[in-house]
C-alpha atoms as a PDB file:
ATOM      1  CA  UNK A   1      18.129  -0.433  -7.798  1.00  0.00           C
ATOM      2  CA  UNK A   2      15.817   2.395  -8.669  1.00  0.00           C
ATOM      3  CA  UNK A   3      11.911   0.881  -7.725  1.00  0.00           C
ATOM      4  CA  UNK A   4      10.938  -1.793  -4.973  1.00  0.00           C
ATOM      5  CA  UNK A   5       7.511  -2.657  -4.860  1.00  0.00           C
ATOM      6  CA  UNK A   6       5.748  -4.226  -2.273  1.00  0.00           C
ATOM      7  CA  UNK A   7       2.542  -5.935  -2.682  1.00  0.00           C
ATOM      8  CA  UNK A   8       0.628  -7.340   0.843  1.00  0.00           C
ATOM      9  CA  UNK A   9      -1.179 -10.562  -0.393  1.00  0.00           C
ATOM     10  CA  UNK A  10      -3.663 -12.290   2.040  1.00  0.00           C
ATOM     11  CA  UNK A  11      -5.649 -14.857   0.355  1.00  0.00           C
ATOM     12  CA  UNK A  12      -4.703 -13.816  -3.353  1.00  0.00           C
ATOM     13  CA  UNK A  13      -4.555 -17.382  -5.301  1.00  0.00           C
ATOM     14  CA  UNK A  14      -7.017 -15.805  -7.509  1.00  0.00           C
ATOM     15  CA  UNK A  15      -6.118 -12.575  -8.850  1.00  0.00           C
ATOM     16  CA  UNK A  16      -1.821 -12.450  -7.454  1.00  0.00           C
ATOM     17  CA  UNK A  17      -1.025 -13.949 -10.523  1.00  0.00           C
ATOM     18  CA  UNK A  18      -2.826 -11.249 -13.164  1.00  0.00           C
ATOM     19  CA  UNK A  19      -1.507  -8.425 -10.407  1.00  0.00           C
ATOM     20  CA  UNK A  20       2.213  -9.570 -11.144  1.00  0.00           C
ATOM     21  CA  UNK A  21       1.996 -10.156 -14.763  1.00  0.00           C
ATOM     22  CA  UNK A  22       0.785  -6.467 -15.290  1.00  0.00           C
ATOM     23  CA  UNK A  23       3.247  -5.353 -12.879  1.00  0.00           C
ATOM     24  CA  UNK A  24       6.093  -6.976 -14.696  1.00  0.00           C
ATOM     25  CA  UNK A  25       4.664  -6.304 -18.385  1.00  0.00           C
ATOM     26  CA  UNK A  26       5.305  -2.656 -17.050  1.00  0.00           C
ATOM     27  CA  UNK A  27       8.389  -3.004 -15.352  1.00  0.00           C
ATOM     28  CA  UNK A  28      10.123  -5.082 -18.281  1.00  0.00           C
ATOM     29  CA  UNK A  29       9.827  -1.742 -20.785  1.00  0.00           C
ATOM     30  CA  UNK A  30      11.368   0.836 -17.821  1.00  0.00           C
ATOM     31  CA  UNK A  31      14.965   1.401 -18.384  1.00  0.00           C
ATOM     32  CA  UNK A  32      15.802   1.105 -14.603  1.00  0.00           C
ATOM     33  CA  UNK A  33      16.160  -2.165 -12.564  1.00  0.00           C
ATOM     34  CA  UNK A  34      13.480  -2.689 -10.129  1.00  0.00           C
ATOM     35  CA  UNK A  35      12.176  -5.423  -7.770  1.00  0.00           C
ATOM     36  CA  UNK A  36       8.656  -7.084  -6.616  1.00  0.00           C
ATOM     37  CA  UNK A  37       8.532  -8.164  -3.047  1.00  0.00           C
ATOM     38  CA  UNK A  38       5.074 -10.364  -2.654  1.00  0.00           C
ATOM     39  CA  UNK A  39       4.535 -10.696   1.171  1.00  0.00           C
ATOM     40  CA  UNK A  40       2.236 -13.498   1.613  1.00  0.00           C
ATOM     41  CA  UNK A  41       0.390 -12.471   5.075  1.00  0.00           C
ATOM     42  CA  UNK A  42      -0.884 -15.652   6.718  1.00  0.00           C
ATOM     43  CA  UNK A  43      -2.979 -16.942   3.992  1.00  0.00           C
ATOM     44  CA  UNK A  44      -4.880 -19.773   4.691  1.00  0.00           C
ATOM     45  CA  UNK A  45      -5.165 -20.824   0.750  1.00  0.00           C
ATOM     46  CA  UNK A  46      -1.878 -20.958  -1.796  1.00  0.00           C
ATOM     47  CA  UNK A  47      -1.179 -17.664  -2.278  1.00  0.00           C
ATOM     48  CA  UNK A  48       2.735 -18.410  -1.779  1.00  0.00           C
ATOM     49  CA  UNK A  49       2.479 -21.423  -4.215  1.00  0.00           C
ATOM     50  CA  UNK A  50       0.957 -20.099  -6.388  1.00  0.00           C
ATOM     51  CA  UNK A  51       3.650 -17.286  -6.560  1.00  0.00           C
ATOM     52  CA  UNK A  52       6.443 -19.720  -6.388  1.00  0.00           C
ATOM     53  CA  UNK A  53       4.863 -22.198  -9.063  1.00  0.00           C
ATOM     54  CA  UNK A  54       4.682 -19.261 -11.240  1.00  0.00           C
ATOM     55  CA  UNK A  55       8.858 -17.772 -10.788  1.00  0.00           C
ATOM     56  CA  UNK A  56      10.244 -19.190 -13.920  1.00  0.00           C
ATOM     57  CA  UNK A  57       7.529 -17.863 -16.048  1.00  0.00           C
ATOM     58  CA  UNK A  58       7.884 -14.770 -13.894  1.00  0.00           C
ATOM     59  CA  UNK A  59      11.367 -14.105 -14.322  1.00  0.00           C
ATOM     60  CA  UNK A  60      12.134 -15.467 -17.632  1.00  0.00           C
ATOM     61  CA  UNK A  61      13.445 -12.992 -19.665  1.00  0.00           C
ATOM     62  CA  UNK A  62      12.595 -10.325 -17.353  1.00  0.00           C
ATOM     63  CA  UNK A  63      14.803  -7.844 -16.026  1.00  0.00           C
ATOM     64  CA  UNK A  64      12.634  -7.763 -12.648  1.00  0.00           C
ATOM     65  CA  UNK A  65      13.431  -9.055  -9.629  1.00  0.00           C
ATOM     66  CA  UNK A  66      11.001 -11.363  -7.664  1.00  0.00           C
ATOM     67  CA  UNK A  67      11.194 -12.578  -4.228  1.00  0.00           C
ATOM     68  CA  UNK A  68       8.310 -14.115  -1.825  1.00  0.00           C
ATOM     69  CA  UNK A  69       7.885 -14.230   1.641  1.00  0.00           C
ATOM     70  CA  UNK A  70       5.305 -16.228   3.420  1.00  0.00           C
ATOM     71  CA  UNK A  71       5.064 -16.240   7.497  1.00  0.00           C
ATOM     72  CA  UNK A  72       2.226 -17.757   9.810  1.00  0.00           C
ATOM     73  CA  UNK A  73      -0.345 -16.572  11.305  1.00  0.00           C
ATOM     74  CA  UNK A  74      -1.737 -13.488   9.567  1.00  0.00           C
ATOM     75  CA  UNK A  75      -0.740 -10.574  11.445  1.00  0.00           C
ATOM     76  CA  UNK A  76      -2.212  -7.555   9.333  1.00  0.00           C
ATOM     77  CA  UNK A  77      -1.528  -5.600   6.307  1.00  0.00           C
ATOM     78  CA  UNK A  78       0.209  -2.884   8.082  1.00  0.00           C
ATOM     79  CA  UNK A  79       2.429  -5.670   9.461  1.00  0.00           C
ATOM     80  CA  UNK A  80       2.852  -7.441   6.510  1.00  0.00           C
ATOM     81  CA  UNK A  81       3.910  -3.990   4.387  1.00  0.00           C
ATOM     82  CA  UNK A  82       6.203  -2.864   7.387  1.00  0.00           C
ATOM     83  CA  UNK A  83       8.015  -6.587   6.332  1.00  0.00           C
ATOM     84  CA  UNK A  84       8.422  -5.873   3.085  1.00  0.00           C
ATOM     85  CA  UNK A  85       9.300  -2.199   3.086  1.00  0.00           C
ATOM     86  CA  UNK A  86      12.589  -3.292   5.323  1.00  0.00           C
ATOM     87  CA  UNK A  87      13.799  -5.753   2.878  1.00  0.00           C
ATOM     88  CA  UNK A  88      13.652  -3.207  -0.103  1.00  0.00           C
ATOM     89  CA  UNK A  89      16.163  -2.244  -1.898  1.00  0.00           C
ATOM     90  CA  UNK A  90      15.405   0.197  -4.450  1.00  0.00           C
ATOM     91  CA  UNK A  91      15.934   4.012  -4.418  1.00  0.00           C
ATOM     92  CA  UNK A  92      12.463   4.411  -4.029  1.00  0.00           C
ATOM     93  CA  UNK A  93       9.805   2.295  -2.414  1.00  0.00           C
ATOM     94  CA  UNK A  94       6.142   1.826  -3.487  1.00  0.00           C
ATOM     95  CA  UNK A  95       3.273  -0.218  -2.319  1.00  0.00           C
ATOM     96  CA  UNK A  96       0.560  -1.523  -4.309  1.00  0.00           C
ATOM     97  CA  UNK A  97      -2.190  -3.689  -3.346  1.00  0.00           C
ATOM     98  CA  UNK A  98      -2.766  -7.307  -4.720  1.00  0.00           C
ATOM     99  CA  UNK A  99      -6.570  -6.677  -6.123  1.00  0.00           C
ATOM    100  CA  UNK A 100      -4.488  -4.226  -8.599  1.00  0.00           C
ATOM    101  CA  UNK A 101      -7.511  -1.663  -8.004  1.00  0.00           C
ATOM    102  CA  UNK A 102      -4.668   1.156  -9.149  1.00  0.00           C
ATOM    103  CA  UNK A 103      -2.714   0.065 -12.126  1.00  0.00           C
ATOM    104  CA  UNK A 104       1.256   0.390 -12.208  1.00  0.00           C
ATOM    105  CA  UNK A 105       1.346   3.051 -14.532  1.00  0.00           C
ATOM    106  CA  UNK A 106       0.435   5.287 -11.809  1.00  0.00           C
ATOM    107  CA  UNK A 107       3.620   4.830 -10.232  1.00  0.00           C
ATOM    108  CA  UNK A 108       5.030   7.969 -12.661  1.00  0.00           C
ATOM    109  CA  UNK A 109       2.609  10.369 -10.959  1.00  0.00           C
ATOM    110  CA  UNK A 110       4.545   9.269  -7.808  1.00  0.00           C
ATOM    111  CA  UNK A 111       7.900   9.034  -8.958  1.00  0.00           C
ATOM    112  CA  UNK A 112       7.569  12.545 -10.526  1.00  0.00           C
ATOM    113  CA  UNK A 113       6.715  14.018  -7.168  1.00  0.00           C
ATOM    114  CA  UNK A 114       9.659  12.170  -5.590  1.00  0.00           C
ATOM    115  CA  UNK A 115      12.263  13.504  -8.014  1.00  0.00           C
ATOM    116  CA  UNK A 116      10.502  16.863  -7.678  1.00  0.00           C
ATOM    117  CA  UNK A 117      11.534  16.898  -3.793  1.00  0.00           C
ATOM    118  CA  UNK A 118       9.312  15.482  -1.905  1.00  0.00           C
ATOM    119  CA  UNK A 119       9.906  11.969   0.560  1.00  0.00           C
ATOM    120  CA  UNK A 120       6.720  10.675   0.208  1.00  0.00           C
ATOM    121  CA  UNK A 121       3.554  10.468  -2.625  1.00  0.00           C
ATOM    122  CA  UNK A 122       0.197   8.897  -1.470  1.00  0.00           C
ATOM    123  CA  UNK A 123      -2.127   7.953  -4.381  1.00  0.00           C
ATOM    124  CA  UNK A 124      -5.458   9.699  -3.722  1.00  0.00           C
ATOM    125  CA  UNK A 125      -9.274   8.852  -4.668  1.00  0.00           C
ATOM    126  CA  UNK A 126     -10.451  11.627  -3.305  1.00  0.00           C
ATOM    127  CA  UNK A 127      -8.806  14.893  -5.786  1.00  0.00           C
ATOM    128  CA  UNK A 128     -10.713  16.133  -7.895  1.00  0.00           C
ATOM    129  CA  UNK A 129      -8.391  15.056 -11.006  1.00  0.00           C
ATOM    130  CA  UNK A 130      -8.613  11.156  -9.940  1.00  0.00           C
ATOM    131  CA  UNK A 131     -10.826   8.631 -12.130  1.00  0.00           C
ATOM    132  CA  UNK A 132     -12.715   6.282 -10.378  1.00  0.00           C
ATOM    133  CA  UNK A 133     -14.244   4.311 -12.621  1.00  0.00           C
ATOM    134  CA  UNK A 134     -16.429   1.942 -10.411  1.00  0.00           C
ATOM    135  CA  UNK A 135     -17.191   3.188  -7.058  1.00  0.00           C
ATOM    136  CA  UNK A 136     -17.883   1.597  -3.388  1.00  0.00           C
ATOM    137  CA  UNK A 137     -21.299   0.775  -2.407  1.00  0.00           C
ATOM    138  CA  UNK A 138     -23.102   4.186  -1.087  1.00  0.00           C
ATOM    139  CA  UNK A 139     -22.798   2.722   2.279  1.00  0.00           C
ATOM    140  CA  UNK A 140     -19.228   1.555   1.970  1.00  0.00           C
ATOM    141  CA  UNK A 141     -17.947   5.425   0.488  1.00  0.00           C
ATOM    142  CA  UNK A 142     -20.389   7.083   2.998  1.00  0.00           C
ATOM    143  CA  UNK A 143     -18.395   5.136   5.958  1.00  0.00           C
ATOM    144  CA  UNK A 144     -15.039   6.195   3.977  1.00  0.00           C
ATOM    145  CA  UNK A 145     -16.275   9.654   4.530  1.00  0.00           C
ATOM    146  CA  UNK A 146     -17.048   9.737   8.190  1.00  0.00           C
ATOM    147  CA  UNK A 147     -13.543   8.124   9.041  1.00  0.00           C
ATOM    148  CA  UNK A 148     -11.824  10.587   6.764  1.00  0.00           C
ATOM    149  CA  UNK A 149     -13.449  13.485   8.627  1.00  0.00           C
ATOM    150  CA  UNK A 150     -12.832  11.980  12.368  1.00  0.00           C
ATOM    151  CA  UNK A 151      -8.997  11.206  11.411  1.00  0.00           C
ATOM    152  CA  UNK A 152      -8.368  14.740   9.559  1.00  0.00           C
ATOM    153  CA  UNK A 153      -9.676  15.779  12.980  1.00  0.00           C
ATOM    154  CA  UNK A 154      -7.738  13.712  15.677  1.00  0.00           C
ATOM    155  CA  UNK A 155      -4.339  13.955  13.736  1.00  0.00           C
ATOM    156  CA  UNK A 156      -4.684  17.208  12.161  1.00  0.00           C
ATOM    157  CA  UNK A 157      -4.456  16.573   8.612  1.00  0.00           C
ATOM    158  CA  UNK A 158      -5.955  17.483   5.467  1.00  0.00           C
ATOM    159  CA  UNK A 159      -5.462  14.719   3.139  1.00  0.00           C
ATOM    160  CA  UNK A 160      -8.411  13.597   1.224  1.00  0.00           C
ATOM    161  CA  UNK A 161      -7.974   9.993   1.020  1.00  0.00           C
ATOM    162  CA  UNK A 162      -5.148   8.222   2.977  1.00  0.00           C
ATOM    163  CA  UNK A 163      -6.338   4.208   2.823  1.00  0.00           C
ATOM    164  CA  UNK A 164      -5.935   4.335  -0.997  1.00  0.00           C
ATOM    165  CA  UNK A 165      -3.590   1.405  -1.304  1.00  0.00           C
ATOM    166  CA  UNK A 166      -0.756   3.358  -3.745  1.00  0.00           C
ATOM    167  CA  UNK A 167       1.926   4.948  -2.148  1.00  0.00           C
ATOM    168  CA  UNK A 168       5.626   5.762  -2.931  1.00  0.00           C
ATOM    169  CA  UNK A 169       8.929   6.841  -0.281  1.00  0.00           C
ATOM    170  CA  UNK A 170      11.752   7.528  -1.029  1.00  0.00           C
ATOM    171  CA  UNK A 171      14.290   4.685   0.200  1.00  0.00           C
ATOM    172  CA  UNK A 172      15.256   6.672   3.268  1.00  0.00           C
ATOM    173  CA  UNK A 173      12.512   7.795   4.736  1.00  0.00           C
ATOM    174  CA  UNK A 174      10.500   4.411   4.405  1.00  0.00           C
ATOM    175  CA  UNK A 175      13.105   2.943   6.151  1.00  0.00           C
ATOM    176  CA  UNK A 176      13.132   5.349   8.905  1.00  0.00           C
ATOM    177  CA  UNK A 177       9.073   5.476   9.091  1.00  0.00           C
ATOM    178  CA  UNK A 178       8.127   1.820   9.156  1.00  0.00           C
ATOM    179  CA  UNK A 179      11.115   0.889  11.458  1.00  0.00           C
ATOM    180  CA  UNK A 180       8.926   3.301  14.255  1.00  0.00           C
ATOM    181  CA  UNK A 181       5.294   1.690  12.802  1.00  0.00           C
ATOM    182  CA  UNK A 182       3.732  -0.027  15.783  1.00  0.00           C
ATOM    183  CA  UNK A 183       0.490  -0.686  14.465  1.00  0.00           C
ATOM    184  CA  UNK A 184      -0.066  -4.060  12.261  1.00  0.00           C
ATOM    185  CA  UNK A 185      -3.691  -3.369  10.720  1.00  0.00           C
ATOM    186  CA  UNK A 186      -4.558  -1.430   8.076  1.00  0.00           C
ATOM    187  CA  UNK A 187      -4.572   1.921  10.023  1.00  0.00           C
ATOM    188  CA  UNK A 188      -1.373   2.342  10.057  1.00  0.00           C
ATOM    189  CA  UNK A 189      -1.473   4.119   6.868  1.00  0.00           C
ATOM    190  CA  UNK A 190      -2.474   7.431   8.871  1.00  0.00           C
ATOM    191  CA  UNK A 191       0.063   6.097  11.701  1.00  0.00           C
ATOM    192  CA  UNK A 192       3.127   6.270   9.067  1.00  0.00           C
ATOM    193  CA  UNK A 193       1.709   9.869   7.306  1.00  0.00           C
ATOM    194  CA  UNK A 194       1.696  10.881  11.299  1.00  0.00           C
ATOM    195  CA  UNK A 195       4.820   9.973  11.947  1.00  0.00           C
ATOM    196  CA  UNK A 196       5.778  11.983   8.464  1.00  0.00           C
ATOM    197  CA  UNK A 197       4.682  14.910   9.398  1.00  0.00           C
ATOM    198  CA  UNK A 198       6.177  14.503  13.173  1.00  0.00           C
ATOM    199  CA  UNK A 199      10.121  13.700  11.524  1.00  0.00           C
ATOM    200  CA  UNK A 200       9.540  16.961   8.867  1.00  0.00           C
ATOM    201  CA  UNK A 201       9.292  14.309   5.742  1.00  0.00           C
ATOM    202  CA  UNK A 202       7.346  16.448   2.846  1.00  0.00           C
ATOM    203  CA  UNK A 203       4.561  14.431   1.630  1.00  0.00           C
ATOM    204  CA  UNK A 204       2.197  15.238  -1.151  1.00  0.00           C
ATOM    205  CA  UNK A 205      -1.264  13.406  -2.810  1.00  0.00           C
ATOM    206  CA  UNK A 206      -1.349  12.954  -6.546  1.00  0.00           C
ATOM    207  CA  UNK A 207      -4.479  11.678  -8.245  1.00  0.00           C
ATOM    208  CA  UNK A 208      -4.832   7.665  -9.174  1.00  0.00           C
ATOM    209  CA  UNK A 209      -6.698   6.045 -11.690  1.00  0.00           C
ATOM    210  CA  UNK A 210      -8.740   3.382  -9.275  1.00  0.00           C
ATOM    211  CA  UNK A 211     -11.623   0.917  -9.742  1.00  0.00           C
ATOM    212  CA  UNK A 212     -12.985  -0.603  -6.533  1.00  0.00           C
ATOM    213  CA  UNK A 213     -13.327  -4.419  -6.188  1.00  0.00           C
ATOM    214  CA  UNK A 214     -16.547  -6.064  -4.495  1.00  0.00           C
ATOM    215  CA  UNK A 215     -14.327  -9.116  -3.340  1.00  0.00           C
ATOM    216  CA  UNK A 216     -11.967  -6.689  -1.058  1.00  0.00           C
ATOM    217  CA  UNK A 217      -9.834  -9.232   1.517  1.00  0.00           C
ATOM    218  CA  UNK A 218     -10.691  -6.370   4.074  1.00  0.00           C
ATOM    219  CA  UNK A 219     -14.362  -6.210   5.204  1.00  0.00           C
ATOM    220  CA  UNK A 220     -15.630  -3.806   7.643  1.00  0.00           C
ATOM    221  CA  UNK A 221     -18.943  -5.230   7.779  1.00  0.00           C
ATOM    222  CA  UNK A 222     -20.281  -5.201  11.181  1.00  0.00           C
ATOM    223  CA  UNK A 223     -20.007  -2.868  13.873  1.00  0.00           C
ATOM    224  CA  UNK A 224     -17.327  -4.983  16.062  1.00  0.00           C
ATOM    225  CA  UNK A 225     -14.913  -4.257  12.883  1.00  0.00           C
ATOM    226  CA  UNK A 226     -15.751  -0.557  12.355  1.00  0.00           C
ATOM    227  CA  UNK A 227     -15.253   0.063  15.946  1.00  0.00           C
ATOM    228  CA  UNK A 228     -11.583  -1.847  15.993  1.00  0.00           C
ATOM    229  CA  UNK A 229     -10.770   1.119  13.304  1.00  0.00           C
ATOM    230  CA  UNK A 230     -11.441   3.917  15.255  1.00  0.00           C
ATOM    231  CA  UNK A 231      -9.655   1.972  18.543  1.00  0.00           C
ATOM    232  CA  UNK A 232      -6.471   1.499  16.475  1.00  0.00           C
ATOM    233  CA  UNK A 233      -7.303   5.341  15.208  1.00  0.00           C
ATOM    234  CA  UNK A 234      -7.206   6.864  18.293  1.00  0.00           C
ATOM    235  CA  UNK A 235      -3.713   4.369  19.230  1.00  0.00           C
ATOM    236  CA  UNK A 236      -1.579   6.585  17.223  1.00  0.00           C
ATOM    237  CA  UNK A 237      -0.778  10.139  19.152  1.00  0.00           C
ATOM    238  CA  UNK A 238      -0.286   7.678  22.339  1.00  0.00           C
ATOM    239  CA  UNK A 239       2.134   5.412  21.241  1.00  0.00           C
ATOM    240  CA  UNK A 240       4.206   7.775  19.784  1.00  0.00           C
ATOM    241  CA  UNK A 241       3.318  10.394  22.670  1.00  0.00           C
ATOM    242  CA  UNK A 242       7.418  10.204  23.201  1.00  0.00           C
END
């Protein structure tokens, strides 16, 4: 299998459904097999059966396969991708968020890089060649800023966007990085391009096509929730300190 995809889905009745359908309009013209793994993260609504009610239609005629996966409580996106990315199959590995804020078609910029040499491509908003066609709130992308900086900072990178929800690994090395993930929320994006960098993987950031979306399942809206960020931040160097 050439391409897994992985798509973290916490409360998604409403838009899983268009997310798949473009992913599998996409999918259905490549001439390599590939597979969608939907990991339904705790939701409280029917995300799952709505997934499930939707597999014949889904798979009909479609050289794609589809498999769900549905667990209780919610434990976090990080957890819920690190569940996915060890069922995978495929050569190589992407994730994709459910809001389908970057389309599929991106995927080739990654792919490229992977075939090019390197073991992992992160989808960035910040180069200078990306298209952001509706941006955060100037309060939201000023935030996105500040964390950027502090994070560069602590872990000594220089990546200009690393929560962008698009990234690709080749089979192998997303195996070996999200086996050592510890972290479960949605920092453990910089945890896993850490632990890259620690095990010599080559990584690289390509520029995405991305439009933001208001109803985001992840809200960082008061100060209790900014703060868990930075405390989960400044987990990483310590629990991988061996």
């Amino acid at each position: 299998m050439q391409l897994s995809i992985i798509i973290p889905a916490y409360n998604e009745e409403d838009r899983i459904v268009r997310t798949l359908q473009k992913t599998l309009n996409y999918l259905n013209r490549q001439d390599y097999s590939s597979e969608i793994i939907v990991v339904s993260d705790g939701s409280s609504d029917q995300t799952g059966s709505v997934v499930e009610n939707n597999f014949a239609d889904f798979t009909t005629q479609s050289l794609v396969t589809l498999k769900m996966f549905e667990y209780h409580p919610n434990r976090g996106k990080g957890y819920a991708v690190r569940y996915g990315m060890l069922k995978s199959q495929g050569e190589h590995v992407l994730f994709m968020d459910a809001d389908y804020a970057t389309p599929i078609q991106e995927v080739e910029k990654g792919l490229r890089l992977l075939e090019a040499g390197y073991d992992v491509a992160i989808g960035s908003r910040g180069l200078a060649a990306s298209e952001v066609t509706h941006r955060q709130r100037f309060s939201r992308a000023l935030a996105s800023r500040m964390y950027i900086f502090v994070q560069n900072t602590y872990l000594g990178f220089q990546y200009k966007d690393t929560q962008c929800g698009f990234k690709l690994f080749k089979h192998f090395a997303a195996r070996h990085l999200f086996t050592l993930q510890q972290l479960d929320s949605v920092i453990f994006d910089p945890e896993i391009l850490w632990l890259a960098r620690r095990h010599g993987y080559k990584v690289a950031e390509f520029p995405v096509r991305w439009k933001h979306d208001e109803n985001s399942r992840i809200q960082y809206d008061t100060f209790a929730k900014s703060l868990f960020v930075f405390q989960e931040l400044f987990k990483i160097r310590q629990l991988h300190r061996n």
